[in-house]
PDB file of N, CA and C in Angstrom:
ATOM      1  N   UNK A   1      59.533 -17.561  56.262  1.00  0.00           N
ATOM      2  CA  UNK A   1      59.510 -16.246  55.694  1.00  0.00           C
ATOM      3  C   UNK A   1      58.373 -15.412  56.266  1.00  0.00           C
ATOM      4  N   UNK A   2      56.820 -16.058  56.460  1.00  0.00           N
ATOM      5  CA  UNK A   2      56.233 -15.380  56.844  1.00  0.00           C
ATOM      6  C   UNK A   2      56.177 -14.817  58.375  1.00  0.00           C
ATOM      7  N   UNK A   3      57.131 -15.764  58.884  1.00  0.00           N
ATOM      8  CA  UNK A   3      57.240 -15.856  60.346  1.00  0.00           C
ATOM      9  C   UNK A   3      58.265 -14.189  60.384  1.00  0.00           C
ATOM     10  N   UNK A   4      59.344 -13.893  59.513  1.00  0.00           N
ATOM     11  CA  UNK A   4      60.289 -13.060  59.267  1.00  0.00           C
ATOM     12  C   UNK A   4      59.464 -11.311  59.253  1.00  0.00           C
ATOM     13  N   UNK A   5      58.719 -11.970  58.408  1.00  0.00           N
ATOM     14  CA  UNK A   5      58.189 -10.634  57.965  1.00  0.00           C
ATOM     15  C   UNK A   5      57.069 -10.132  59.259  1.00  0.00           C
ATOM     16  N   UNK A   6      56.310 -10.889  60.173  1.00  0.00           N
ATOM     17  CA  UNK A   6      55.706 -10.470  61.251  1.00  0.00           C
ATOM     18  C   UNK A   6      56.473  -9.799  61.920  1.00  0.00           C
ATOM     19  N   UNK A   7      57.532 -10.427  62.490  1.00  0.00           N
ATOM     20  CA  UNK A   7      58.467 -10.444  63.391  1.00  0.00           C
ATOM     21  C   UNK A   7      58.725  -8.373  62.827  1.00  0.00           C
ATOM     22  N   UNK A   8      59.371  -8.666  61.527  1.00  0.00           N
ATOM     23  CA  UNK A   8      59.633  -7.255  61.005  1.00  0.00           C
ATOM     24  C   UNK A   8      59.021  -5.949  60.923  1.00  0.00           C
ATOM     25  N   UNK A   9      57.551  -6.432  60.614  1.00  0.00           N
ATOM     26  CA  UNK A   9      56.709  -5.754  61.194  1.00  0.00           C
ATOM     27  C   UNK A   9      55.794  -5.093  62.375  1.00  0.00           C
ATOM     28  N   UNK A  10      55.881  -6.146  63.487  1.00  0.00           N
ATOM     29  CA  UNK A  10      56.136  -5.935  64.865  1.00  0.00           C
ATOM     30  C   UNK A  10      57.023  -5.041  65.491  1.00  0.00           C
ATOM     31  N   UNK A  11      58.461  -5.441  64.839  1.00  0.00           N
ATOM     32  CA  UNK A  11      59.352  -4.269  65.371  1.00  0.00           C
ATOM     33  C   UNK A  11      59.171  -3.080  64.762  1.00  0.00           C
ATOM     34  N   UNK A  12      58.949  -2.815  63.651  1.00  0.00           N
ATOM     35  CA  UNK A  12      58.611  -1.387  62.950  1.00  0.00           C
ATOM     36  C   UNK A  12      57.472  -0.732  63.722  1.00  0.00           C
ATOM     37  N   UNK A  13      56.553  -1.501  64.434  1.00  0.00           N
ATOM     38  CA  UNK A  13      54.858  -1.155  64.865  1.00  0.00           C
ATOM     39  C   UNK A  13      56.239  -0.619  66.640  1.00  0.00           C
ATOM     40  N   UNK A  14      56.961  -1.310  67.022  1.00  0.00           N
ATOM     41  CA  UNK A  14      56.933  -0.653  68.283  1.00  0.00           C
ATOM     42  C   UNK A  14      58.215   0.437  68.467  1.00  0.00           C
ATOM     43  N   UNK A  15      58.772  -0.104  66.767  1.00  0.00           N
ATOM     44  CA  UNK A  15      59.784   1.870  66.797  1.00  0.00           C
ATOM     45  C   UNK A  15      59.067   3.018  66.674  1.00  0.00           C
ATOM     46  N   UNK A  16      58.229   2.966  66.148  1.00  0.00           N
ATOM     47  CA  UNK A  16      57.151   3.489  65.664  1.00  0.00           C
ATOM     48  C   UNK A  16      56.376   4.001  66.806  1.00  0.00           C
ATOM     49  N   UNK A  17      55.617   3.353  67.983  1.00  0.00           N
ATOM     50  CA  UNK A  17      55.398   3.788  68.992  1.00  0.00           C
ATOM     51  C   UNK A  17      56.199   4.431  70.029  1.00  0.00           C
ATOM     52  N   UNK A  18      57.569   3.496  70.399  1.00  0.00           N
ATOM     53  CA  UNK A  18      59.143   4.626  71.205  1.00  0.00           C
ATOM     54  C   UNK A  18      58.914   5.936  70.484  1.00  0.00           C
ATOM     55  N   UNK A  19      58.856   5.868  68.783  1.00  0.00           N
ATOM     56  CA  UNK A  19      59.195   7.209  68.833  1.00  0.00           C
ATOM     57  C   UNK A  19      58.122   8.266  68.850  1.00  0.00           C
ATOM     58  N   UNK A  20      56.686   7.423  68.853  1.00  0.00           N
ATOM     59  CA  UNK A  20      55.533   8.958  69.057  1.00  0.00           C
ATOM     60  C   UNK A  20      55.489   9.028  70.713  1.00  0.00           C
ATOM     61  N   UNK A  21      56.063   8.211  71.319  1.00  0.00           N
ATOM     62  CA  UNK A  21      56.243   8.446  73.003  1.00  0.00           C
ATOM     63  C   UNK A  21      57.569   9.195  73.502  1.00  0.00           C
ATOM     64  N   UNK A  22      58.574   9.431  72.430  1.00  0.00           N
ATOM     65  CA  UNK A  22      59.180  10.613  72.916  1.00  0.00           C
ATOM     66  C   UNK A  22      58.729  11.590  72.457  1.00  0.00           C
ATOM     67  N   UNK A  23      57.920  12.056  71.200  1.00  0.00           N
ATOM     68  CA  UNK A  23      57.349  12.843  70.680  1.00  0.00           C
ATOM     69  C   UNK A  23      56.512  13.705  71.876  1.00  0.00           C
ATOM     70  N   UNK A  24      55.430  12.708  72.196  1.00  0.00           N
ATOM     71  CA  UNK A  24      54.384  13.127  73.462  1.00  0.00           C
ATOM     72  C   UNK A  24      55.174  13.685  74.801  1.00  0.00           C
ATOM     73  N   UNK A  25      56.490  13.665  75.000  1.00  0.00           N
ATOM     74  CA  UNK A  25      56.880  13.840  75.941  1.00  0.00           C
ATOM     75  C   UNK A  25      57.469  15.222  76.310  1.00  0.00           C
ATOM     76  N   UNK A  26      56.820  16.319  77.002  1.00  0.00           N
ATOM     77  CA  UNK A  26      57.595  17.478  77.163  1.00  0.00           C
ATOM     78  C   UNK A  26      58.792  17.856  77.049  1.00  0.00           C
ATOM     79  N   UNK A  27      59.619  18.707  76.236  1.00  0.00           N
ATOM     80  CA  UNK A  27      61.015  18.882  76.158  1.00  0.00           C
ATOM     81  C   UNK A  27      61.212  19.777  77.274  1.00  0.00           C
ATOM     82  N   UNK A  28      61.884  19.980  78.610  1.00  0.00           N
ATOM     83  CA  UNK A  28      62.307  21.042  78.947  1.00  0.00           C
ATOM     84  C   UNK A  28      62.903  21.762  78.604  1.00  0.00           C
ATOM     85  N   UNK A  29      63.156  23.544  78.855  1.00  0.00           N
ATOM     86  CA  UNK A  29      63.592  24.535  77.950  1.00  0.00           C
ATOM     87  C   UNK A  29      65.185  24.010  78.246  1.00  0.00           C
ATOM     88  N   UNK A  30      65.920  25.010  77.505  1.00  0.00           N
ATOM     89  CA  UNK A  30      67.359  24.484  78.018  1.00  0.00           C
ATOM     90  C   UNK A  30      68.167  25.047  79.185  1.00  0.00           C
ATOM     91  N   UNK A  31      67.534  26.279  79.321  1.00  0.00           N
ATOM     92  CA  UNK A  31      67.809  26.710  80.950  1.00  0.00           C
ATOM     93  C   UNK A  31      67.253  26.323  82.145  1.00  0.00           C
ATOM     94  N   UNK A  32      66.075  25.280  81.900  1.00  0.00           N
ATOM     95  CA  UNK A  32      65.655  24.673  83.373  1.00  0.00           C
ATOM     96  C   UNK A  32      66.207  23.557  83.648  1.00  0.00           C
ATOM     97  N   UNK A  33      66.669  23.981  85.187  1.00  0.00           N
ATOM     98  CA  UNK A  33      67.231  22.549  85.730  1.00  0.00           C
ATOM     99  C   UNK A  33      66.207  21.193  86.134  1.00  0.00           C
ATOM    100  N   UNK A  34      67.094  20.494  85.932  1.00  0.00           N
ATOM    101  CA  UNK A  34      66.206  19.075  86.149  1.00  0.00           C
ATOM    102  C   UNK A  34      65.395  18.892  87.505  1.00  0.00           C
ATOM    103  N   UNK A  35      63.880  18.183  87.667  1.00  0.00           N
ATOM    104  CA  UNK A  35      63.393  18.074  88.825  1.00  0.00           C
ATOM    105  C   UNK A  35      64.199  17.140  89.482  1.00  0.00           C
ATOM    106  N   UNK A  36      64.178  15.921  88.651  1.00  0.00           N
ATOM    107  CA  UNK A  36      64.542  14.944  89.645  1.00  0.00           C
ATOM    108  C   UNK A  36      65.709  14.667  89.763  1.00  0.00           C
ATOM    109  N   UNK A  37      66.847  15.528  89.545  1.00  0.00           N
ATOM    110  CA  UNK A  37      68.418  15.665  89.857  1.00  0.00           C
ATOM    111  C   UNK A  37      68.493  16.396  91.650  1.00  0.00           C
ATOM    112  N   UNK A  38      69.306  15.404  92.291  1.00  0.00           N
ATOM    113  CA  UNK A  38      69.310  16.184  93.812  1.00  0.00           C
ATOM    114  C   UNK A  38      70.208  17.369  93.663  1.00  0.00           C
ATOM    115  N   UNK A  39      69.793  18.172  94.633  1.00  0.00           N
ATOM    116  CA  UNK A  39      70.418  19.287  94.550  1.00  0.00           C
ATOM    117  C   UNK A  39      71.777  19.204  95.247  1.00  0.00           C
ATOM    118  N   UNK A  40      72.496  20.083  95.101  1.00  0.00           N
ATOM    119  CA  UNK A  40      74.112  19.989  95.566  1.00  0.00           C
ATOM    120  C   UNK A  40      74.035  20.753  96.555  1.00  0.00           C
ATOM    121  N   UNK A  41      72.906  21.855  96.721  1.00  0.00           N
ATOM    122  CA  UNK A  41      73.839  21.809  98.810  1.00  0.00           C
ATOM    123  C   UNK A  41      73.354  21.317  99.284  1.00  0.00           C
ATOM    124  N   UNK A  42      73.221  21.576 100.432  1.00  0.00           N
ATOM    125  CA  UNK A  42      73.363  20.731 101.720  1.00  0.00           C
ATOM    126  C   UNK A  42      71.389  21.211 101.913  1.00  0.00           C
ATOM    127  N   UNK A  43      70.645  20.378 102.080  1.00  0.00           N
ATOM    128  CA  UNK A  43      69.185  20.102 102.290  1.00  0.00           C
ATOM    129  C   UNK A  43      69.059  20.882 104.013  1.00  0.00           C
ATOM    130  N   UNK A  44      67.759  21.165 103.949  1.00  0.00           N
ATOM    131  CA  UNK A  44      67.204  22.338 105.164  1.00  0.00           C
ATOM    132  C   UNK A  44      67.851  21.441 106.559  1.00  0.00           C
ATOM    133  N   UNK A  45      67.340  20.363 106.052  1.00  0.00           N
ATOM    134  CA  UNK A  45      67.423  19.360 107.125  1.00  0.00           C
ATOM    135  C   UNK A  45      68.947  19.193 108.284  1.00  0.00           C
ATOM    136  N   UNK A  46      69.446  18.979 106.603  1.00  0.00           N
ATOM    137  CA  UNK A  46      71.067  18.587 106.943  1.00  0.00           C
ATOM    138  C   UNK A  46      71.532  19.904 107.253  1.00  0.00           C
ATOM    139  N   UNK A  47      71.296  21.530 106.906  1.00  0.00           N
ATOM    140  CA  UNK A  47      71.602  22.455 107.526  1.00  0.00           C
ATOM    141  C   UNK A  47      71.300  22.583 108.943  1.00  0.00           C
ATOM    142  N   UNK A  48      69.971  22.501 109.172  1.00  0.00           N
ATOM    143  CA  UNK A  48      69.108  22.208 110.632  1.00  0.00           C
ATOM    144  C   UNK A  48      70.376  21.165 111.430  1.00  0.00           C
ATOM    145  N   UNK A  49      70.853  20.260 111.277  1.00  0.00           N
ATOM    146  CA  UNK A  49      71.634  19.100 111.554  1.00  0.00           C
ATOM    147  C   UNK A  49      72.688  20.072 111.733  1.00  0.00           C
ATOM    148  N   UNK A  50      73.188  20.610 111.143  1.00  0.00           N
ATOM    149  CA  UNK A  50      74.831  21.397 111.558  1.00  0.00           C
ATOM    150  C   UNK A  50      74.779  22.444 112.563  1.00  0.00           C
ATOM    151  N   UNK A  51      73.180  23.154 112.265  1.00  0.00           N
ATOM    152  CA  UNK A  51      73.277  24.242 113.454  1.00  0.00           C
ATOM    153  C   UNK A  51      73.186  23.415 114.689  1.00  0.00           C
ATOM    154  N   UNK A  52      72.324  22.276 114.867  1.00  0.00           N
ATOM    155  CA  UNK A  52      72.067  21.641 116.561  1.00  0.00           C
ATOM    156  C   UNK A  52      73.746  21.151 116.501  1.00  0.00           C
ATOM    157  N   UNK A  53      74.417  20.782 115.808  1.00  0.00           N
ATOM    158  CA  UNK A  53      75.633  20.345 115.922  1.00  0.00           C
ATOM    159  C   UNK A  53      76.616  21.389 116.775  1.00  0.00           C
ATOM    160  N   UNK A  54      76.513  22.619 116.436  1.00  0.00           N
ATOM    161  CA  UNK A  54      77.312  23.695 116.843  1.00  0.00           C
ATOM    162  C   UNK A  54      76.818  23.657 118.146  1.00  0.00           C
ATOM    163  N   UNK A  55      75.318  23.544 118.659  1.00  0.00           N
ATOM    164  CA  UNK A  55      74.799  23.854 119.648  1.00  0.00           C
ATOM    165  C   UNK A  55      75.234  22.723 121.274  1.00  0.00           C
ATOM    166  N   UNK A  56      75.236  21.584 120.208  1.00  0.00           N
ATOM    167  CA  UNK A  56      75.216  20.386 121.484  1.00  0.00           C
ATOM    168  C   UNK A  56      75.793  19.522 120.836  1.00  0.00           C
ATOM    169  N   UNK A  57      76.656  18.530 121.264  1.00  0.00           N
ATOM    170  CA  UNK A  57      77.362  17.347 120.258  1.00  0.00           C
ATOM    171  C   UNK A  57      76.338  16.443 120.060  1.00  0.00           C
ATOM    172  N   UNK A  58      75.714  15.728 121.246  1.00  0.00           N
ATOM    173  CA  UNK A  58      74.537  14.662 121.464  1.00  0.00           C
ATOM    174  C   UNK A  58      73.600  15.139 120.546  1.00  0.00           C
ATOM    175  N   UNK A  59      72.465  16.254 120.627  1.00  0.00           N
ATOM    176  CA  UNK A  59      71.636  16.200 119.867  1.00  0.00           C
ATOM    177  C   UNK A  59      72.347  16.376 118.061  1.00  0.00           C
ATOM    178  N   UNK A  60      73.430  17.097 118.027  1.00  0.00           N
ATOM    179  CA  UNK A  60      73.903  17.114 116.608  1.00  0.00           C
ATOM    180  C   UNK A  60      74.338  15.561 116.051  1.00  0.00           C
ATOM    181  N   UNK A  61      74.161  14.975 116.601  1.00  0.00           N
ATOM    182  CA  UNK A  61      74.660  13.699 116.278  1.00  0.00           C
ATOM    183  C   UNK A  61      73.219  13.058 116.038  1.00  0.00           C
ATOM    184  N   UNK A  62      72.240  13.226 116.910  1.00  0.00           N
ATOM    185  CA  UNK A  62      71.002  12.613 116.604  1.00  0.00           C
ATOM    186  C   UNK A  62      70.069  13.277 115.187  1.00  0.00           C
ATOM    187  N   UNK A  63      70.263  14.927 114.990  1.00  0.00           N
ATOM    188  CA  UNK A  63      69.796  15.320 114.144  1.00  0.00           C
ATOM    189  C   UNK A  63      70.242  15.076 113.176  1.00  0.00           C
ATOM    190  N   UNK A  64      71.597  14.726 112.893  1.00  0.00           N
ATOM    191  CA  UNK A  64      72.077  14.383 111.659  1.00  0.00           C
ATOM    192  C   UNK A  64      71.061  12.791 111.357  1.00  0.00           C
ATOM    193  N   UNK A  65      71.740  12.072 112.386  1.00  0.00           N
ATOM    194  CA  UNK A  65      70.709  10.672 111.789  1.00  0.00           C
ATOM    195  C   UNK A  65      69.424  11.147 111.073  1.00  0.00           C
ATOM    196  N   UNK A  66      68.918  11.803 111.945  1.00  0.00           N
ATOM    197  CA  UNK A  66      67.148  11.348 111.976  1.00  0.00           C
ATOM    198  C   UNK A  66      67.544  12.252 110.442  1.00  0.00           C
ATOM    199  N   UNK A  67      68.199  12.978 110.114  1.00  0.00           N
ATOM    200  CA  UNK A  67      68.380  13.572 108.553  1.00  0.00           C
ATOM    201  C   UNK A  67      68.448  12.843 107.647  1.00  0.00           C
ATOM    202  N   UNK A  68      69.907  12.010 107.757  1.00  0.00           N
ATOM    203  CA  UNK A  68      69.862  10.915 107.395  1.00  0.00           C
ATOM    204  C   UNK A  68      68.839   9.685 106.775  1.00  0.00           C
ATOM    205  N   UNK A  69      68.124   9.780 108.131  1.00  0.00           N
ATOM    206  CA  UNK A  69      67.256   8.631 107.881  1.00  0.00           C
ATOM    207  C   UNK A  69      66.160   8.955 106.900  1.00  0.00           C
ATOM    208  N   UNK A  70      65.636  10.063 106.896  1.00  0.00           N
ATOM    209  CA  UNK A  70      64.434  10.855 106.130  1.00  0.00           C
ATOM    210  C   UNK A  70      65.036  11.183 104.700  1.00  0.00           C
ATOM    211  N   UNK A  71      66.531  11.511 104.359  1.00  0.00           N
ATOM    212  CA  UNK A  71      67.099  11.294 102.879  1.00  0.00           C
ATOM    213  C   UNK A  71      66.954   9.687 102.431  1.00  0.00           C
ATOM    214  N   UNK A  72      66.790   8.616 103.039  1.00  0.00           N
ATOM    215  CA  UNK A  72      67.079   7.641 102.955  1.00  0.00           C
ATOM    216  C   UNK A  72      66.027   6.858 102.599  1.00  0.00           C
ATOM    217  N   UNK A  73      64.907   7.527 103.537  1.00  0.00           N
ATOM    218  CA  UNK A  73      63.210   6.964 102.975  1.00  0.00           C
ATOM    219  C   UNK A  73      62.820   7.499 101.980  1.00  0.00           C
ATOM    220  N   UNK A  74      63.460   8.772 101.983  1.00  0.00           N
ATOM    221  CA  UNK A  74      62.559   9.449 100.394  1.00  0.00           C
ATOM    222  C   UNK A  74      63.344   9.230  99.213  1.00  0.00           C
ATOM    223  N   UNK A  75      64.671   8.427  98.960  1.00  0.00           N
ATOM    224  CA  UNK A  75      65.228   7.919  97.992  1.00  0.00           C
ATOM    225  C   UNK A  75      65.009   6.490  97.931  1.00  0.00           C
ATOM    226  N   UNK A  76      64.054   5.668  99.064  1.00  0.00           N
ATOM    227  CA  UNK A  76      63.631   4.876  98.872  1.00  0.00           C
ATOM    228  C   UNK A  76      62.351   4.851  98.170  1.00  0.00           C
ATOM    229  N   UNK A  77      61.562   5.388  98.677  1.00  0.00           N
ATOM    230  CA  UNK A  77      60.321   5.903  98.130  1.00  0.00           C
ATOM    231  C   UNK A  77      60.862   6.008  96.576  1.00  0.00           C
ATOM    232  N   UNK A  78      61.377   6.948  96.346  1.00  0.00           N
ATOM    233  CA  UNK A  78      61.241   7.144  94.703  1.00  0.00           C
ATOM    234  C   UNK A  78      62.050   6.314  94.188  1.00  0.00           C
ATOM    235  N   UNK A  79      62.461   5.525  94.719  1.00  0.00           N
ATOM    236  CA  UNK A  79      62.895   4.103  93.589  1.00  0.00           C
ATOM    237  C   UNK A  79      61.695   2.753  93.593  1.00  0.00           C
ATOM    238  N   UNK A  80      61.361   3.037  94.770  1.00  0.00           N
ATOM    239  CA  UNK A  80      59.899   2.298  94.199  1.00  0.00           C
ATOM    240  C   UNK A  80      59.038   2.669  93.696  1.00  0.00           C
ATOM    241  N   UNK A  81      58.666   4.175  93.621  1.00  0.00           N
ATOM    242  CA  UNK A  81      57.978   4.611  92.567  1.00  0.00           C
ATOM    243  C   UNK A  81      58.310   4.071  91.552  1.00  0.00           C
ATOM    244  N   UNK A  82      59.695   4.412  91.273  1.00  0.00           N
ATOM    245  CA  UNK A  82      60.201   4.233  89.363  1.00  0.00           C
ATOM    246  C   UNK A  82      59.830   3.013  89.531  1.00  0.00           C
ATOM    247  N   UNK A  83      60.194   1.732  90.026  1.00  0.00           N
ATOM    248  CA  UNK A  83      59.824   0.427  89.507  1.00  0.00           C
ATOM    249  C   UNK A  83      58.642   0.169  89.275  1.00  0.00           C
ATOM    250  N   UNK A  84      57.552   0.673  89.949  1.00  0.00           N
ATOM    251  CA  UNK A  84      56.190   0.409  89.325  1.00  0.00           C
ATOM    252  C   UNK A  84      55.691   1.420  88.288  1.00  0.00           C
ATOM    253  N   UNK A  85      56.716   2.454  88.204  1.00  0.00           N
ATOM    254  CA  UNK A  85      56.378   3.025  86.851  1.00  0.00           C
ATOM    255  C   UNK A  85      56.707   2.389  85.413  1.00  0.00           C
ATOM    256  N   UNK A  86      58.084   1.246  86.000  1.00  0.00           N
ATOM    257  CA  UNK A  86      59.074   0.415  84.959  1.00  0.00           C
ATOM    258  C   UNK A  86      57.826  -0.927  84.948  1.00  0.00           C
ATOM    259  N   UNK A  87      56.998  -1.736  85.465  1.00  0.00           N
ATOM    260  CA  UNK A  87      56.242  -2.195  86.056  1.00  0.00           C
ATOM    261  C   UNK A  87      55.254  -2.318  84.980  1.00  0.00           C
ATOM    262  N   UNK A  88      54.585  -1.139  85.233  1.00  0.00           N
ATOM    263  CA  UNK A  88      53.249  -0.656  84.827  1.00  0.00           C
ATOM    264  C   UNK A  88      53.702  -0.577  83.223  1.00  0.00           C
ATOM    265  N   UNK A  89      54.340  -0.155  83.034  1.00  0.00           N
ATOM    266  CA  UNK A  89      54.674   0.063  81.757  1.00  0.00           C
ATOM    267  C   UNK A  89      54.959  -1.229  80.852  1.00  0.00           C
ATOM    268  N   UNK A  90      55.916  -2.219  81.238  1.00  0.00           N
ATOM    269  CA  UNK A  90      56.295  -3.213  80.963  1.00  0.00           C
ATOM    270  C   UNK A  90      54.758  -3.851  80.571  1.00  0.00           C
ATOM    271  N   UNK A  91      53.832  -3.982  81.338  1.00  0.00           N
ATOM    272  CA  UNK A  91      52.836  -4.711  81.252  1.00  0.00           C
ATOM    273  C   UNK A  91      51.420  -4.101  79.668  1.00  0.00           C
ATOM    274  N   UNK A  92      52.218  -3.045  80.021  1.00  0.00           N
ATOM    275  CA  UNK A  92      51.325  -2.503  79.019  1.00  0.00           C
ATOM    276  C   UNK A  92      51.741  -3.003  77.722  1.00  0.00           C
ATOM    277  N   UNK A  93      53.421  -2.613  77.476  1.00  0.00           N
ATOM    278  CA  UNK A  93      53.869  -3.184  76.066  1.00  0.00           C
ATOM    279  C   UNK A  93      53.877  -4.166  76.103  1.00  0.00           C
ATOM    280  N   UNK A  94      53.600  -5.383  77.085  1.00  0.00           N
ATOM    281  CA  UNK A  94      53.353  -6.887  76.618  1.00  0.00           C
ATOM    282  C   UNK A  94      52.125  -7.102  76.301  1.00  0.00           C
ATOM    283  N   UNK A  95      50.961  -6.368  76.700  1.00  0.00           N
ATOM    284  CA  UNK A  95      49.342  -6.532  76.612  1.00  0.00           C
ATOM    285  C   UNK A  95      49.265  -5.886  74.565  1.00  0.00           C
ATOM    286  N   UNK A  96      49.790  -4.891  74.552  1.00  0.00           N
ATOM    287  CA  UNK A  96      49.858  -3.972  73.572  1.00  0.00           C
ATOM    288  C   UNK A  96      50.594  -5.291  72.735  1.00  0.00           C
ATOM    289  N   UNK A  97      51.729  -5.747  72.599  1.00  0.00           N
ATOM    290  CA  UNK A  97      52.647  -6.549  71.391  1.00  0.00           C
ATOM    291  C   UNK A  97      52.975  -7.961  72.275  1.00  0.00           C
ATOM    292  N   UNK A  98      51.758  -9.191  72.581  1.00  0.00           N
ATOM    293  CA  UNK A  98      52.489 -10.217  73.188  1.00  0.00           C
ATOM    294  C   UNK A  98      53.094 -10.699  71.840  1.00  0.00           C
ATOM    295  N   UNK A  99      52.913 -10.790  70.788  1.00  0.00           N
ATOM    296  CA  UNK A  99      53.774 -11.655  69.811  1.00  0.00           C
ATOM    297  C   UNK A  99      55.100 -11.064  70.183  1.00  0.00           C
ATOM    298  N   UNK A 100      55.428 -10.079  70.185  1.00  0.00           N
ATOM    299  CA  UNK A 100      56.746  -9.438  70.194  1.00  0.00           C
ATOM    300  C   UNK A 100      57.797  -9.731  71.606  1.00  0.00           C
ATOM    301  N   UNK A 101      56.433  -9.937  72.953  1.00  0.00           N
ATOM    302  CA  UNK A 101      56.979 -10.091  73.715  1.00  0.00           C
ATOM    303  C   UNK A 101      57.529 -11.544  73.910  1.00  0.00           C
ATOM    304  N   UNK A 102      57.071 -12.324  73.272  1.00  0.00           N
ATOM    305  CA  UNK A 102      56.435 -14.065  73.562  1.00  0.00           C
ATOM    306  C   UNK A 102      58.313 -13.895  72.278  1.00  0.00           C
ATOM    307  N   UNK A 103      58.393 -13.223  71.475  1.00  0.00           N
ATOM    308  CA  UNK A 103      59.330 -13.853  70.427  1.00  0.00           C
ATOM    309  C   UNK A 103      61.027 -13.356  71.334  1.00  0.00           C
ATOM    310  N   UNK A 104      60.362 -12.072  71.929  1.00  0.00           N
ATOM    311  CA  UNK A 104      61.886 -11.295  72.623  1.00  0.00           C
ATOM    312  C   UNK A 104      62.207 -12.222  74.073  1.00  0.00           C
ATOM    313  N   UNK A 105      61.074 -12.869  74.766  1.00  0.00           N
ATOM    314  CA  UNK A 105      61.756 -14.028  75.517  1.00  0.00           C
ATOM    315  C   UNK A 105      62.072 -15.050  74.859  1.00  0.00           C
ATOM    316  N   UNK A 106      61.773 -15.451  74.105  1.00  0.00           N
ATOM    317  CA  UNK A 106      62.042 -16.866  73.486  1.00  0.00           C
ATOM    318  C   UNK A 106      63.513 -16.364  73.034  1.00  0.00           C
ATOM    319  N   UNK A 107      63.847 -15.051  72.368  1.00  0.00           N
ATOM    320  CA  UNK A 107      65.674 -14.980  72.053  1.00  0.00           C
ATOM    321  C   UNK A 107      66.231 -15.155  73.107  1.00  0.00           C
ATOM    322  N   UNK A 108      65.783 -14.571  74.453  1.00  0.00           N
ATOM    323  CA  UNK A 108      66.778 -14.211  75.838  1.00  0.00           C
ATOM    324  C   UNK A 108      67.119 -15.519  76.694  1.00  0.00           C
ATOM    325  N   UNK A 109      66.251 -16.253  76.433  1.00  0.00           N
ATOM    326  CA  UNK A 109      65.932 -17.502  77.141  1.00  0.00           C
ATOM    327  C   UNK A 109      66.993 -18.364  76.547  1.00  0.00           C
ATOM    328  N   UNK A 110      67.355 -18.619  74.654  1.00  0.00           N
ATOM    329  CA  UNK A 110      68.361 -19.187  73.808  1.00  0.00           C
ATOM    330  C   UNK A 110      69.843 -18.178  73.919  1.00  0.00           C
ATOM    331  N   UNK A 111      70.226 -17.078  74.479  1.00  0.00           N
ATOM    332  CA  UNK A 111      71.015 -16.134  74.458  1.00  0.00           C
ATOM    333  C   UNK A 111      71.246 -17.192  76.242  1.00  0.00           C
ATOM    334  N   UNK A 112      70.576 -16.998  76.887  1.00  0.00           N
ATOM    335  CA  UNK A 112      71.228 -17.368  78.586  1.00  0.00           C
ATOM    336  C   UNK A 112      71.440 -18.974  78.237  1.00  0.00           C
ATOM    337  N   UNK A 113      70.772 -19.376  78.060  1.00  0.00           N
ATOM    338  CA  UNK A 113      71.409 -21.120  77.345  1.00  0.00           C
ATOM    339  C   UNK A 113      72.151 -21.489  76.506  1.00  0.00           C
ATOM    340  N   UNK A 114      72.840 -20.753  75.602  1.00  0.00           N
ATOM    341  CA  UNK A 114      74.216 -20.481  75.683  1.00  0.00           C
ATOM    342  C   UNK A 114      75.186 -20.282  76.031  1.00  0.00           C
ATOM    343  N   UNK A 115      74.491 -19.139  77.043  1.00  0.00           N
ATOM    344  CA  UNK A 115      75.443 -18.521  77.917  1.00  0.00           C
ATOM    345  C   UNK A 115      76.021 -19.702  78.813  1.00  0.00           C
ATOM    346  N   UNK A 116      74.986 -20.047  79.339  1.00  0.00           N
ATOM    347  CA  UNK A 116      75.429 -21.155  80.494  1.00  0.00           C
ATOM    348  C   UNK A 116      75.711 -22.572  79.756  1.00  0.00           C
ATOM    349  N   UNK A 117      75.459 -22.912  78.746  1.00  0.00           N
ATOM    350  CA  UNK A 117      76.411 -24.443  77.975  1.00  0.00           C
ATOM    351  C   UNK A 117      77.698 -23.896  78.036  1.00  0.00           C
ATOM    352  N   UNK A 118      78.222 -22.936  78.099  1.00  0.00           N
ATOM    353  CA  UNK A 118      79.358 -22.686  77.452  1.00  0.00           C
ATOM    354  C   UNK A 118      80.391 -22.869  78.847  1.00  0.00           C
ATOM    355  N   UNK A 119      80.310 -23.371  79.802  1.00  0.00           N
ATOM    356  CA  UNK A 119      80.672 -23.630  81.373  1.00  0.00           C
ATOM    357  C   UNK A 119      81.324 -24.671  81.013  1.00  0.00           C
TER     358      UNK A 119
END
């Protein structure tokens, strides 16, 4: 029982925090568009890429790549950002609630060993 009631109270302590961390979090107005949504036309780059295209087949073919390639690093880039933002964070709410964290692996760990007896 007393084990119940930690447990209960733990989770109340970190709804409780989710929700003063959406609280803290800027609402955008409702007419601004999102930053980190890509935009729908066609990027300077990839325009730049269509005019050498008109101009020369060879280099339009190379400018598109090298376009290409530079959409490709900077959507790489910001997915590794997010993971060490997912990262950084993670570490915090385990430093902040290890009971909570130590009890939410111990379910996931009996949830996949199930999973897999059941073969």
């Amino acid at each position: 029982m007393a084990v119940d009631a930690a447990v209960s109270h733990e989770l109340a302590a970190l709804k409780e925090e989710l929700s003063a961390s959406h609280r803290r979090r800027p609402v955008p107005p409702p007419n601004a568009a999102p930053a980190a949504e890509p935009s729908v036309g066609p990027s300077a780059e990839q325009r730049q890429a269509a005019t050498a295209a008109e101009a020369s087949p060879t280099a339009a073919g190379e400018a598109q790549a090298q376009a290409e390639a530079r959409d490709a690093a900077e959507q790489l880039h910001n997915f590794i950002e997010m993971i060490k933002e997912f990262v950084e964070e993670a570490e915090h709410n385990v430093s902040e609630h290890p009971a909570a964290s130590v009890v939410g692996a111990l379910l996931l760990g009996i949830v996949i060993g199930r999973l897999i007896g059941r073969r």
